[in-house]
N, C-alpha and C. Protein backbone atom coordinates (compact mmCIF):
# COMPACT_ATOMS: atom_id res chain seq x y z
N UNK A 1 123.85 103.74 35.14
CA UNK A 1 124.31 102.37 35.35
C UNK A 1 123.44 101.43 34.53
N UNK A 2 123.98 100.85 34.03
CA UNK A 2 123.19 99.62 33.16
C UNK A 2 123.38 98.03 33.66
N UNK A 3 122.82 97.36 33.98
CA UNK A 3 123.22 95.79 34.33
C UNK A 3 122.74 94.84 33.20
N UNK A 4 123.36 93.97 33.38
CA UNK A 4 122.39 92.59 31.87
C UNK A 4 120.77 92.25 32.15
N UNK A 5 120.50 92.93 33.27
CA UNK A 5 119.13 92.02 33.69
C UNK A 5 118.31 93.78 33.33
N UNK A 6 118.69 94.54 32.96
CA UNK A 6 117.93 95.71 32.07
C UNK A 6 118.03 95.90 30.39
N UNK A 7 119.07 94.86 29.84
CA UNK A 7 119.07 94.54 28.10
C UNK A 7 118.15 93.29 28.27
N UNK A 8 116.89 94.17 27.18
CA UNK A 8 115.94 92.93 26.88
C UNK A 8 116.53 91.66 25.97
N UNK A 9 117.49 91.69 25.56
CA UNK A 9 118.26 90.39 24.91
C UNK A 9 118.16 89.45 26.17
N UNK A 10 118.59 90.26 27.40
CA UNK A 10 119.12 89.14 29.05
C UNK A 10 117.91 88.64 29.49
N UNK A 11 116.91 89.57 29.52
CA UNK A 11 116.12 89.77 30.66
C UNK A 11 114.39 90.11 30.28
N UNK A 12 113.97 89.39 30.30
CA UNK A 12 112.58 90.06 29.88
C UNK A 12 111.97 90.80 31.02
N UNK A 13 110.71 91.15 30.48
CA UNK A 13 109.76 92.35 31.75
C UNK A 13 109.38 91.74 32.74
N UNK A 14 109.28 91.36 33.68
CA UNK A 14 108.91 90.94 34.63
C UNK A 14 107.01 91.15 34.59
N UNK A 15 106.50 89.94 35.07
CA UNK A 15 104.84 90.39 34.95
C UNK A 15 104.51 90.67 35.80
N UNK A 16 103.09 91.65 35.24
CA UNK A 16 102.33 91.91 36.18
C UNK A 16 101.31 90.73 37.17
N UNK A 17 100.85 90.08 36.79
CA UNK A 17 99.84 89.39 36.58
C UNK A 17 100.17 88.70 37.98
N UNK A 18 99.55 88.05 39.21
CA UNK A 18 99.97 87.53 40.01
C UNK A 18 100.26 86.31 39.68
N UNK A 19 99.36 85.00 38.98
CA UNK A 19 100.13 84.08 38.81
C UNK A 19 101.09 84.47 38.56
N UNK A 20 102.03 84.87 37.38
CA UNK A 20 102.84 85.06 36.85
C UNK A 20 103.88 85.28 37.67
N UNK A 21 103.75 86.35 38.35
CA UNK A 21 104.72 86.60 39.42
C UNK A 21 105.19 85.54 40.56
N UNK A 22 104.19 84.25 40.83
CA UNK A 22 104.03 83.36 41.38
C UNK A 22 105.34 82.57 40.92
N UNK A 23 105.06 82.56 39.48
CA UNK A 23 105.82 81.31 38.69
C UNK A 23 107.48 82.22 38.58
N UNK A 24 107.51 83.60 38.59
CA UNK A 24 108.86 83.84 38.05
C UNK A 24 109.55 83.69 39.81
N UNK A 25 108.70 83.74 40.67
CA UNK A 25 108.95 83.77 42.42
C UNK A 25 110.06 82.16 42.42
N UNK A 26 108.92 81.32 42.18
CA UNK A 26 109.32 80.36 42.19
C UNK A 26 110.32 79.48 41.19
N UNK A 27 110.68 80.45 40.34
CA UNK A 27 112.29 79.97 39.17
C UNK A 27 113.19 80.33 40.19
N UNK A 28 113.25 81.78 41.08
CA UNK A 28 114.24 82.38 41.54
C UNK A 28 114.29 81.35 42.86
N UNK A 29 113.31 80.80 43.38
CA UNK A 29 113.52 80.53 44.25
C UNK A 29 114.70 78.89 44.56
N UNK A 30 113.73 78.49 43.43
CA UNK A 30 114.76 76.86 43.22
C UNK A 30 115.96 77.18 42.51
N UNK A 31 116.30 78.06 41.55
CA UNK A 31 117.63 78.74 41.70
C UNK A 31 118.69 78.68 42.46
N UNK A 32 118.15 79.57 43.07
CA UNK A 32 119.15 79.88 44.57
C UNK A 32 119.25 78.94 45.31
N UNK A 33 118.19 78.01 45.62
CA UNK A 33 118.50 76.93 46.31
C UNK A 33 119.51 76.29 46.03
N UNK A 34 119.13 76.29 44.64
CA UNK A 34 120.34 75.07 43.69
C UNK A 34 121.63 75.44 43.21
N UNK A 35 121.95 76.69 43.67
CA UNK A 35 123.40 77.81 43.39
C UNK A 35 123.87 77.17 44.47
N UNK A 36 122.97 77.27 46.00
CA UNK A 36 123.28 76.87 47.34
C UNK A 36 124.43 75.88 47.68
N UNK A 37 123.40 74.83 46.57
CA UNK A 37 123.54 73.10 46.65
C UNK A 37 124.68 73.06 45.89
N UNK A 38 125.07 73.58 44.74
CA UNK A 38 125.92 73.04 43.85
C UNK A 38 127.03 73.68 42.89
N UNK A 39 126.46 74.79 43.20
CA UNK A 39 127.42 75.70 42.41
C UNK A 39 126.45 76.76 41.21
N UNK A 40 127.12 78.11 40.86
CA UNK A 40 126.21 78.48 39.63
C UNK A 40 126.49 77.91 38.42
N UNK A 41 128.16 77.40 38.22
CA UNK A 41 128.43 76.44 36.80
C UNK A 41 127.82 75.56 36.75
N UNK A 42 127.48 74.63 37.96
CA UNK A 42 126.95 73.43 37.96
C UNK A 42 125.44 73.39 37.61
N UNK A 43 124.99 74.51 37.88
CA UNK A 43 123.43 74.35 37.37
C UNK A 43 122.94 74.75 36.06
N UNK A 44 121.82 73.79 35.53
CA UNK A 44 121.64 74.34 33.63
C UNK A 44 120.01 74.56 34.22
N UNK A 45 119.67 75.22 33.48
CA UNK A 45 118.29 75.88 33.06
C UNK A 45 117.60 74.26 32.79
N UNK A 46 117.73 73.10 32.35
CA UNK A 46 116.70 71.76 32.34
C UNK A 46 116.89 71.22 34.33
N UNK A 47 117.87 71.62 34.76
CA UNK A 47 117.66 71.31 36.48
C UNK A 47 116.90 72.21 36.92
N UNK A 48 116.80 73.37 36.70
CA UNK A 48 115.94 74.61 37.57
C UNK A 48 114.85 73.72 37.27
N UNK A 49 114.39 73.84 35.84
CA UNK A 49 113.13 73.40 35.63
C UNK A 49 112.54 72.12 35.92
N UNK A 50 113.22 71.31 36.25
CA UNK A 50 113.23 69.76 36.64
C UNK A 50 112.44 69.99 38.17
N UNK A 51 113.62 71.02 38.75
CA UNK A 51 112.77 71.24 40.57
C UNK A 51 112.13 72.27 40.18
N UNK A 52 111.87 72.65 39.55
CA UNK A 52 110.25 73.37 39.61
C UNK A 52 108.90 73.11 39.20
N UNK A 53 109.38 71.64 38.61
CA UNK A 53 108.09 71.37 38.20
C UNK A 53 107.50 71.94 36.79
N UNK A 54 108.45 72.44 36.46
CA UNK A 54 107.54 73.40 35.21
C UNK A 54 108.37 73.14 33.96
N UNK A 55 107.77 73.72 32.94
CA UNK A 55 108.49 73.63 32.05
C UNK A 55 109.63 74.13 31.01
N UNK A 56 109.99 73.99 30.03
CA UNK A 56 111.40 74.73 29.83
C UNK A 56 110.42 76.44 29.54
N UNK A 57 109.92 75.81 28.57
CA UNK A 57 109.07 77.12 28.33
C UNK A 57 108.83 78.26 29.19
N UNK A 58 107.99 78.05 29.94
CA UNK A 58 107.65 78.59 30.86
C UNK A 58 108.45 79.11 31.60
N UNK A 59 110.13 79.15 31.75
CA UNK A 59 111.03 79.42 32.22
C UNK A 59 111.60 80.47 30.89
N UNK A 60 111.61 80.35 30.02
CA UNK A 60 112.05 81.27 28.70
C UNK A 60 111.08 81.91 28.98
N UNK A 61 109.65 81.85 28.72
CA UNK A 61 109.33 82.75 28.89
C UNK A 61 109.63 84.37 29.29
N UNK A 62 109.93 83.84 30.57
CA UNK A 62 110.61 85.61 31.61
C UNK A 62 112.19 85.50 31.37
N UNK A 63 113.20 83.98 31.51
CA UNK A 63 114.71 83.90 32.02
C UNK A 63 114.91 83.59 30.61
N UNK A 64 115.80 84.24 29.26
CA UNK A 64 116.51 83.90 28.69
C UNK A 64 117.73 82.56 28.63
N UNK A 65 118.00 82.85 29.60
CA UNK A 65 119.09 81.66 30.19
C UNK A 65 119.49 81.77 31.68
N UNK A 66 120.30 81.13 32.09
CA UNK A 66 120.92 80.88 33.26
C UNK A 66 121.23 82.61 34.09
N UNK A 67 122.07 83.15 33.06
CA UNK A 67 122.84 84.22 33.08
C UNK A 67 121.49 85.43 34.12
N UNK A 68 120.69 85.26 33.28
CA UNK A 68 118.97 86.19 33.77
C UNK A 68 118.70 85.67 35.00
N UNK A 69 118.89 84.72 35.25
CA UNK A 69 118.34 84.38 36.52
C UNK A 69 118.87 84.70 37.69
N UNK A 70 120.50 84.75 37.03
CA UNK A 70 121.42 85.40 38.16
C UNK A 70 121.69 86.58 38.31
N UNK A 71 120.91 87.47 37.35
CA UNK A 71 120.75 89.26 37.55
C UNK A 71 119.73 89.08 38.44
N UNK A 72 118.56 88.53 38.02
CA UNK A 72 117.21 88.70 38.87
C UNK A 72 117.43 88.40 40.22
N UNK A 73 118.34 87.54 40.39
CA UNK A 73 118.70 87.23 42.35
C UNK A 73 119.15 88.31 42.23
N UNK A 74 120.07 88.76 42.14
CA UNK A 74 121.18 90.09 42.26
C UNK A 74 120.34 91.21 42.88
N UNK A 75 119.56 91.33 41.66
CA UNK A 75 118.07 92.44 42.12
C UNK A 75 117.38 92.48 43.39
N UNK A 76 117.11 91.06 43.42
CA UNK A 76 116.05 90.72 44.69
C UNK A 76 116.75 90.93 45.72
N UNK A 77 118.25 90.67 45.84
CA UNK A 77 119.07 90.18 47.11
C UNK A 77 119.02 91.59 47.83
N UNK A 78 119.78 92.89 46.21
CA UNK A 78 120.30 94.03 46.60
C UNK A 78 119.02 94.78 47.34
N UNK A 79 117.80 94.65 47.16
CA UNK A 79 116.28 95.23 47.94
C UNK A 79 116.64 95.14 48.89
N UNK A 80 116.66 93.84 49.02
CA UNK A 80 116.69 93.39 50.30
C UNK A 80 117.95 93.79 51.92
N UNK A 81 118.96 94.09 50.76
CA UNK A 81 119.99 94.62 51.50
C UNK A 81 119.90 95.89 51.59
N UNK A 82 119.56 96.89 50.30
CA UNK A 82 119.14 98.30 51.36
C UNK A 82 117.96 98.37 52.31
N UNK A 83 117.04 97.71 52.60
CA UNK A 83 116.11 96.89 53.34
C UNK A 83 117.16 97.29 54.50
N UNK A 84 117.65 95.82 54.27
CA UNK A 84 118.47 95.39 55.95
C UNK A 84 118.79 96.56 56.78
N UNK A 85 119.55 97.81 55.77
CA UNK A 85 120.83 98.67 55.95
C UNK A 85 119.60 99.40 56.43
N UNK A 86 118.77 100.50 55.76
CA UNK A 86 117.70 101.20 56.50
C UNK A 86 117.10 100.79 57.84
N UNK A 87 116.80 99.05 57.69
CA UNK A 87 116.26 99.06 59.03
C UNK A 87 117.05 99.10 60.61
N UNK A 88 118.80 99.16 60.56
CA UNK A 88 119.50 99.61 61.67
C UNK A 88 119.55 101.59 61.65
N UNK A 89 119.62 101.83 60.48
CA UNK A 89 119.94 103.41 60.41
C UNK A 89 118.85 103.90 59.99
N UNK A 90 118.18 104.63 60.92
CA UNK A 90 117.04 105.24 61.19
C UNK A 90 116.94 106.34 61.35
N UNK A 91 116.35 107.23 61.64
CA UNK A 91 116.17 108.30 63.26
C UNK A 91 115.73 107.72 63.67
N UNK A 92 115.28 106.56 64.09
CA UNK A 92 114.84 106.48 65.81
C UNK A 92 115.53 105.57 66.11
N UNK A 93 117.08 105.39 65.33
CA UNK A 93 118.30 104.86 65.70
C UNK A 93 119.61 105.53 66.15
N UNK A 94 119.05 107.27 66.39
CA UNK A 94 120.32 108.02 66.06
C UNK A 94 121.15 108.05 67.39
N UNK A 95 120.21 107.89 68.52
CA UNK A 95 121.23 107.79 69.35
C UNK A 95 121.63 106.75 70.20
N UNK A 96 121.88 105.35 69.69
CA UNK A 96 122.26 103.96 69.64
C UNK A 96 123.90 104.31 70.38
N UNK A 97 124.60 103.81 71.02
CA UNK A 97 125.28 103.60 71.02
C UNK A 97 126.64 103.13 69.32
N UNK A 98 127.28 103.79 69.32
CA UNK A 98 127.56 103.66 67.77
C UNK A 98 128.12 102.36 67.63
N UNK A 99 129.17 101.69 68.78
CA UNK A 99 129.54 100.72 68.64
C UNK A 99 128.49 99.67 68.88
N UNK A 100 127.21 99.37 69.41
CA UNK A 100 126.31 98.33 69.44
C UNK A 100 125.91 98.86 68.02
N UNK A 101 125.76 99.71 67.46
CA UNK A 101 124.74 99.74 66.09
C UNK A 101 125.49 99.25 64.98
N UNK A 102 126.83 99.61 64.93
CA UNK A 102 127.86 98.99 63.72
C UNK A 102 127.94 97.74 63.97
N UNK A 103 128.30 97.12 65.56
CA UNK A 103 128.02 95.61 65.47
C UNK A 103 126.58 94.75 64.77
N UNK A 104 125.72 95.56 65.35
CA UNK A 104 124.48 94.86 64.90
C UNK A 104 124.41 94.69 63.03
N UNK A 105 124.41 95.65 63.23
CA UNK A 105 124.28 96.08 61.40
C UNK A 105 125.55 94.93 60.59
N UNK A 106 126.80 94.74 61.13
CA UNK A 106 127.83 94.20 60.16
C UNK A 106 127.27 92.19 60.61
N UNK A 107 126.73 92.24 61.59
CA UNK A 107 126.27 90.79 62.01
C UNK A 107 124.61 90.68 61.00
N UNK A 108 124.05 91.38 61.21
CA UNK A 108 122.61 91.59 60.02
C UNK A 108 122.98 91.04 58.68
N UNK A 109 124.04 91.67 57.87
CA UNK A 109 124.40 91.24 56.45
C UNK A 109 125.17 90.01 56.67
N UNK A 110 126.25 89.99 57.74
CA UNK A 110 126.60 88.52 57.92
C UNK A 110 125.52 87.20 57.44
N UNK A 111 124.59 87.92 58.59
CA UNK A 111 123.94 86.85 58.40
C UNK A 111 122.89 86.27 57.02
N UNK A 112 122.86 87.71 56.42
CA UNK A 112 121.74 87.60 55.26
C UNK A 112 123.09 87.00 54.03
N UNK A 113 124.22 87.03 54.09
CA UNK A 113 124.89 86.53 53.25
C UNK A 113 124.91 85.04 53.22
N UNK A 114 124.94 84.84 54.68
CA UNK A 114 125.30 83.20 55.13
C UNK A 114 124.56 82.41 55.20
N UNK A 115 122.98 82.95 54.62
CA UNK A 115 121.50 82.42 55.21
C UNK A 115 120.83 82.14 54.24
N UNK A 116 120.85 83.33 53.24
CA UNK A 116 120.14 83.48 52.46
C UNK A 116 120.61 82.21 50.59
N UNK A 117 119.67 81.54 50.33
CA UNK A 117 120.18 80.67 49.46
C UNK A 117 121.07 81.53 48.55
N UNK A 118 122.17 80.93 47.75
CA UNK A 118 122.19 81.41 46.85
C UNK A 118 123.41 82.84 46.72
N UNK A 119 123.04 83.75 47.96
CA UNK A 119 123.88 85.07 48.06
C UNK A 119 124.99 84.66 47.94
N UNK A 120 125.90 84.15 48.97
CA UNK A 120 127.34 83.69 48.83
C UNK A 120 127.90 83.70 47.40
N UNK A 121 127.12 82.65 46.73
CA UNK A 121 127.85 82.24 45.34
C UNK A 121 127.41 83.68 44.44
N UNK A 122 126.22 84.31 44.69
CA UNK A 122 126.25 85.61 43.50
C UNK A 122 127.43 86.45 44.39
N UNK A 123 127.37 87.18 45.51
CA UNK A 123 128.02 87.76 45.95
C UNK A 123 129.95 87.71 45.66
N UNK A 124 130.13 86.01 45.35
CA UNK A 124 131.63 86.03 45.27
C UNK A 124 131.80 86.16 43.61
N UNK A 125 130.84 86.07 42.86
CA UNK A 125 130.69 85.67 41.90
C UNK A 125 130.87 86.95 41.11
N UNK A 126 130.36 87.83 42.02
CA UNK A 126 130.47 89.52 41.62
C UNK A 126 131.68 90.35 41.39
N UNK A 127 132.78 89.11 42.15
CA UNK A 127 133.73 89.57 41.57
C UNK A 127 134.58 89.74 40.36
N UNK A 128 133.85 88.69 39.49
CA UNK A 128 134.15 88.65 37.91
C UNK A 128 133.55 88.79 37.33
N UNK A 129 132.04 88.98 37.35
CA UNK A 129 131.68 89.51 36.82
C UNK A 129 130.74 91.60 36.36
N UNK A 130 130.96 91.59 35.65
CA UNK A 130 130.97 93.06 35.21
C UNK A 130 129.16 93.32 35.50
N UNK A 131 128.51 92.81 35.17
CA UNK A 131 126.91 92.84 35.19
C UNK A 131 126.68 93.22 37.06
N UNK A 132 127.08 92.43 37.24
CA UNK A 132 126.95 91.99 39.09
C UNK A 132 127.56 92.56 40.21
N UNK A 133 128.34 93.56 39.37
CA UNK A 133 129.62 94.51 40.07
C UNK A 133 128.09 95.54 39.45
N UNK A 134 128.06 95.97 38.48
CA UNK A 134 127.36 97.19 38.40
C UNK A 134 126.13 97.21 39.09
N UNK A 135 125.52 96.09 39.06
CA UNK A 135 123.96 95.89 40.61
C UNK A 135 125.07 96.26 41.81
N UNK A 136 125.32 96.23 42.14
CA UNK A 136 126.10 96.28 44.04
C UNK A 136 126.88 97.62 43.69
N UNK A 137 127.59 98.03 42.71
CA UNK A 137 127.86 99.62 42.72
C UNK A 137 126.81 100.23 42.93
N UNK A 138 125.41 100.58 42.49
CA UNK A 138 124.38 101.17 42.65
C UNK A 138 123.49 100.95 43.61
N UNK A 139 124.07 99.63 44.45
CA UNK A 139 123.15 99.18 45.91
C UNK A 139 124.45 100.24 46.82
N UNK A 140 125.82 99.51 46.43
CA UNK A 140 126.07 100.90 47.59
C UNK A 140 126.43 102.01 47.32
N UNK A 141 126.46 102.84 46.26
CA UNK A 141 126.18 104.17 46.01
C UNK A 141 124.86 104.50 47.21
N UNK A 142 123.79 103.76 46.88
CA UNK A 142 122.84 104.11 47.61
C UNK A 142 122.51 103.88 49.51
N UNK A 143 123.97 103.02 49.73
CA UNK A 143 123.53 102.95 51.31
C UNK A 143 124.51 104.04 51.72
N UNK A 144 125.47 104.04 50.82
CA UNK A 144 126.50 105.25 51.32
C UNK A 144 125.49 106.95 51.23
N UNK A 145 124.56 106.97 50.43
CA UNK A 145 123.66 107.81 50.74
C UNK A 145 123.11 108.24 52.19
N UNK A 146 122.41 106.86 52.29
CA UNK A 146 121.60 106.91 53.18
C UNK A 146 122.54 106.79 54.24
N UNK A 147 123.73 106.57 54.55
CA UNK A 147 124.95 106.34 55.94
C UNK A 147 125.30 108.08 56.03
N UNK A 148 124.85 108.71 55.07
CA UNK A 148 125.67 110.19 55.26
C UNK A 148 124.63 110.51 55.88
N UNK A 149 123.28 110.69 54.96
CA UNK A 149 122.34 111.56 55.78
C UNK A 149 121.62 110.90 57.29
N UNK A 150 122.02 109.44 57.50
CA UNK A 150 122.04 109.28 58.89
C UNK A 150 123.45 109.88 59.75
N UNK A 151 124.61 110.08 59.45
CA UNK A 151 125.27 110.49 59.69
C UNK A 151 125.15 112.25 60.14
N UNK A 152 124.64 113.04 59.48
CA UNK A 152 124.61 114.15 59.51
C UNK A 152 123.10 114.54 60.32
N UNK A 153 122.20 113.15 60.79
CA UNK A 153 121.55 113.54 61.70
C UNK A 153 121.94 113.49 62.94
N UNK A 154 123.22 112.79 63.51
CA UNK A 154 123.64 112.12 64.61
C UNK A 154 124.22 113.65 64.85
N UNK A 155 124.83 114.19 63.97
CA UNK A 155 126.10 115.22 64.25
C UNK A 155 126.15 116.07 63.12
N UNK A 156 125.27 117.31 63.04
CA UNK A 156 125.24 117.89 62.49
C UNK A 156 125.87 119.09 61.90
N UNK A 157 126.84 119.08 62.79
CA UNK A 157 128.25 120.07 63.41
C UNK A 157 129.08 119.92 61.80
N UNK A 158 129.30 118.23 62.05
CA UNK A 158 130.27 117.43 61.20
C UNK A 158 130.29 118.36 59.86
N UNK A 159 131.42 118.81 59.09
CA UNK A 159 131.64 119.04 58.19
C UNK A 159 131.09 118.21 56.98
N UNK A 160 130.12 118.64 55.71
CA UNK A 160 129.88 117.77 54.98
C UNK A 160 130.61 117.33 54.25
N UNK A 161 131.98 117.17 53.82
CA UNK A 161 132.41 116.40 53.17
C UNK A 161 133.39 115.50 54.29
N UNK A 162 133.43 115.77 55.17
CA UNK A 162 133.93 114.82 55.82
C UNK A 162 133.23 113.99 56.15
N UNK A 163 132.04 114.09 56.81
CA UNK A 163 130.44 113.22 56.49
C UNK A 163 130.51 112.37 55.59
N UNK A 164 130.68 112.93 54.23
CA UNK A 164 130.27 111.99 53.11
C UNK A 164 131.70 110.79 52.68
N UNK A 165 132.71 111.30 53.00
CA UNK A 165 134.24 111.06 52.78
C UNK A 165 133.78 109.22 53.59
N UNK A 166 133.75 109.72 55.37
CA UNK A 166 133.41 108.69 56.51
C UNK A 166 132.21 107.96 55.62
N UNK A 167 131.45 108.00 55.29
CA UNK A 167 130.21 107.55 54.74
C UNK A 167 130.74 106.31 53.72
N UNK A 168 131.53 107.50 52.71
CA UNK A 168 132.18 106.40 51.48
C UNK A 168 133.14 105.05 52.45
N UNK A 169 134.02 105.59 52.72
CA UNK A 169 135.46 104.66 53.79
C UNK A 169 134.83 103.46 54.54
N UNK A 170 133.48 103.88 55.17
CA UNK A 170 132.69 103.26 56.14
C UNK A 170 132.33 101.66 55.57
N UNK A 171 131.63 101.73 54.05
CA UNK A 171 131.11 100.99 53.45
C UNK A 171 132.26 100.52 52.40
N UNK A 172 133.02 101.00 51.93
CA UNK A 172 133.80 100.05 51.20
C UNK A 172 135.03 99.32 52.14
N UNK A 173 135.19 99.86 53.44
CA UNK A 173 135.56 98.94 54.18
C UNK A 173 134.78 97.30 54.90
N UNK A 174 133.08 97.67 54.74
CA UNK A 174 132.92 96.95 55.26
C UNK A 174 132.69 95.77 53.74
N UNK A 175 132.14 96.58 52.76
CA UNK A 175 132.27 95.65 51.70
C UNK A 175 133.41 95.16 51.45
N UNK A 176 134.73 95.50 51.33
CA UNK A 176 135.77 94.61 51.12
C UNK A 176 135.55 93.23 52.24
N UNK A 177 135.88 93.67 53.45
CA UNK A 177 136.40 92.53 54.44
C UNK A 177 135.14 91.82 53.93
N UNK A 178 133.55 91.65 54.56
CA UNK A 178 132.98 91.19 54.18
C UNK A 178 132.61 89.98 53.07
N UNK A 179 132.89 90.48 51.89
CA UNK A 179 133.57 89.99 50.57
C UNK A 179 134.62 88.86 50.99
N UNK A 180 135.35 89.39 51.37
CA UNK A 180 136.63 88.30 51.81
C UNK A 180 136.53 87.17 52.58
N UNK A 181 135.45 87.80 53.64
CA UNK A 181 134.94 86.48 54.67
C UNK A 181 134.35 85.17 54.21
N UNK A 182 133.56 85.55 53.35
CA UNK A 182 132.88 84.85 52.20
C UNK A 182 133.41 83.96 51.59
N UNK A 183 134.51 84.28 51.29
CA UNK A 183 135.31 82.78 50.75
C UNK A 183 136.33 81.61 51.60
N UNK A 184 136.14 82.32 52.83
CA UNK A 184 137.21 81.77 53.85
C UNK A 184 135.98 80.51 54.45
N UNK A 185 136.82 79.74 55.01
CA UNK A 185 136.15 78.88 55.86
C UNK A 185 135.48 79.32 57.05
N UNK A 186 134.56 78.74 57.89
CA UNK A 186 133.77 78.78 59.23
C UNK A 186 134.95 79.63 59.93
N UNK A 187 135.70 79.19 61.17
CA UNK A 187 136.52 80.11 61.27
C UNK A 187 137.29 81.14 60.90
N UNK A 188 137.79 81.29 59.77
CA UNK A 188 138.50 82.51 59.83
C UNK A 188 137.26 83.88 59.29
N UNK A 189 136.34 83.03 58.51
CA UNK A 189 134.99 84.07 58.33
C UNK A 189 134.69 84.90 59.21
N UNK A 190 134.27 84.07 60.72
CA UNK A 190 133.85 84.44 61.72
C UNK A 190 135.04 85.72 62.54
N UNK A 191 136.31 85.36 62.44
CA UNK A 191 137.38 86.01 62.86
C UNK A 191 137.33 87.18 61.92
N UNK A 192 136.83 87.59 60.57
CA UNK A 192 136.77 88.56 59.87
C UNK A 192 135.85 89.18 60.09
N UNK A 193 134.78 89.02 60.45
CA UNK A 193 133.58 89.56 60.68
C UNK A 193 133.95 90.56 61.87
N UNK A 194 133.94 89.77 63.14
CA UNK A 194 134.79 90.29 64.39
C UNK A 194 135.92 91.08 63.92
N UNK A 195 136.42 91.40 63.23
CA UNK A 195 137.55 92.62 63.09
C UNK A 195 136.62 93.56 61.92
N UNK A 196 135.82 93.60 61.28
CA UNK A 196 135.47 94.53 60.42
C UNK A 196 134.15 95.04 61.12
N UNK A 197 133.90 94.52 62.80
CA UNK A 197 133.89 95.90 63.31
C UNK A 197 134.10 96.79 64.19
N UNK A 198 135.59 95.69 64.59
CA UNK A 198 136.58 96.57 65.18
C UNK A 198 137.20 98.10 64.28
N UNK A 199 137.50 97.46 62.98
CA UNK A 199 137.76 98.34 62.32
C UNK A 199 136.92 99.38 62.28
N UNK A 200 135.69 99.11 61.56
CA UNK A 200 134.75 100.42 61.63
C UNK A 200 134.61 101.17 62.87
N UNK A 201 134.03 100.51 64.09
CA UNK A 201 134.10 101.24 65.35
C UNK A 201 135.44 101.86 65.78
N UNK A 202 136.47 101.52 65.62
CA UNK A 202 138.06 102.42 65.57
C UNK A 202 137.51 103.72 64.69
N UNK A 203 137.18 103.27 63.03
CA UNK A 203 137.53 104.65 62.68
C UNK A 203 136.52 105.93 63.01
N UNK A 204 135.16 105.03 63.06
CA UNK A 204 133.78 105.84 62.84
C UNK A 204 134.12 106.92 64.59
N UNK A 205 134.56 105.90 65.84
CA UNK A 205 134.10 106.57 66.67
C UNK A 205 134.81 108.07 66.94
N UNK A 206 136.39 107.94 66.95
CA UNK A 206 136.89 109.20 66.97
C UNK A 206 136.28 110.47 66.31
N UNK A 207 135.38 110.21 65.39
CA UNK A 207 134.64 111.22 64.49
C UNK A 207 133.27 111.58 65.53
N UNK A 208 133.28 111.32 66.17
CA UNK A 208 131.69 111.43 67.10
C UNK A 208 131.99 111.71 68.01
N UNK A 209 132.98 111.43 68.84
CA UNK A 209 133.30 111.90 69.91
C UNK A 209 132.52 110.68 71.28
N UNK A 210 133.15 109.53 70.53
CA UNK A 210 132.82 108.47 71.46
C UNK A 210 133.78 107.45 71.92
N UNK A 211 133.99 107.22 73.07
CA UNK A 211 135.04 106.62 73.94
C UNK A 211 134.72 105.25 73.04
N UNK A 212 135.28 104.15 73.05
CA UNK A 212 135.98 103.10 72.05
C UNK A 212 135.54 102.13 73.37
């Protein structure tokens, strides 16, 4: 998988150095704020730098342009979301009730979508673009990983490709609806959320052998 924020044309190296890391912390951070506030068209690389205090330079430095800045959230966000996803699916989550654990878990990203500066607009944004689709193919390639082999600790019986099949279905169901909620208003968001995990708990539980 390749994204724009790994062609050094997009994206420079990220530093070591702690200032440094200080200063590229704080591009991403007034960024996202300002994706939050206004839109990602609406913001130019002389506003980032305006609320940051700093200068254009110093922003070329690490961000080529606009475009870099919005791989580098992408990056940071997707950590953070296999983050989220590991910290409900555990082993010392395996024997959760399945329907409290899918609720918890689909309300967790809810909320890191709805909270977090900035996500919303990369997240919907991912849908046109090709760079931003290939970060989130490789974030969930990797939770659908980690959903099997929590999966196959719960129930080890389970056939592995049916394991992995439920694993795939699991997550691109919840990524679609999800996705979708995102652009809807306060209500019907909330009404999507509440059915994607009805849905999941419908399909996941018959596979476990758990009353609904």
């Amino acid at each position: 998988m390749s994204s724009g924020i790994d062609n050094p044309e997009t994206f420079r190296r990220l530093p070591q150095q702690a200032r440094s890391r200080q200063r590229v912390d704080r591009i991403l951070d007034v960024a996202a704020q300002l994706f939050e506030e206004v839109g990602y068209e609406a913001v130019s690389t002389d506003l980032i730098v305006k609320r940051a205090n700093i200068s254009i330079g110093s922003l070329y430095r690490f961000f080529p342009d606009k475009e870099a800045i919005l791989h580098a959230l992408s990056e940071r966000y997707a950590q953070q979301m296999r983050k989220l996803f590991t910290a409900r699916f555990n082993p010392s989550t395996i024997n959760y009730p399945l329907a409290i654990l899918l609720s918890e878990a689909i309300e967790d990203f809810d909320k890191f979508y709805t909270t977090q500066p900035g996500c919303r607009e990369i997240m919907l944004r991912s849908r046109v673009s090709a760079d931003l689709q290939a970060v989130n193919k490789r974030v969930d390639h990797e939770i659908v990983e980690q959903l099997d082999n929590f999966l196959a600790l719960r129930q080890p019986q389970m056939n592995s490709q049916q394991r992995q099949l439920a694993a795939l279905v699991s997550v691109e169901i919840a990524n679609a609806l999800q996705l979708l909620s995102l652009s809807q208003d306060e209500r019907l968001r909330l009404q999507l959320v509440a059915e994607t995990k009805q849905v999941l708990i419908r399909y996941l539980q018959p596979l476990f052998d758990e009353s609904i």
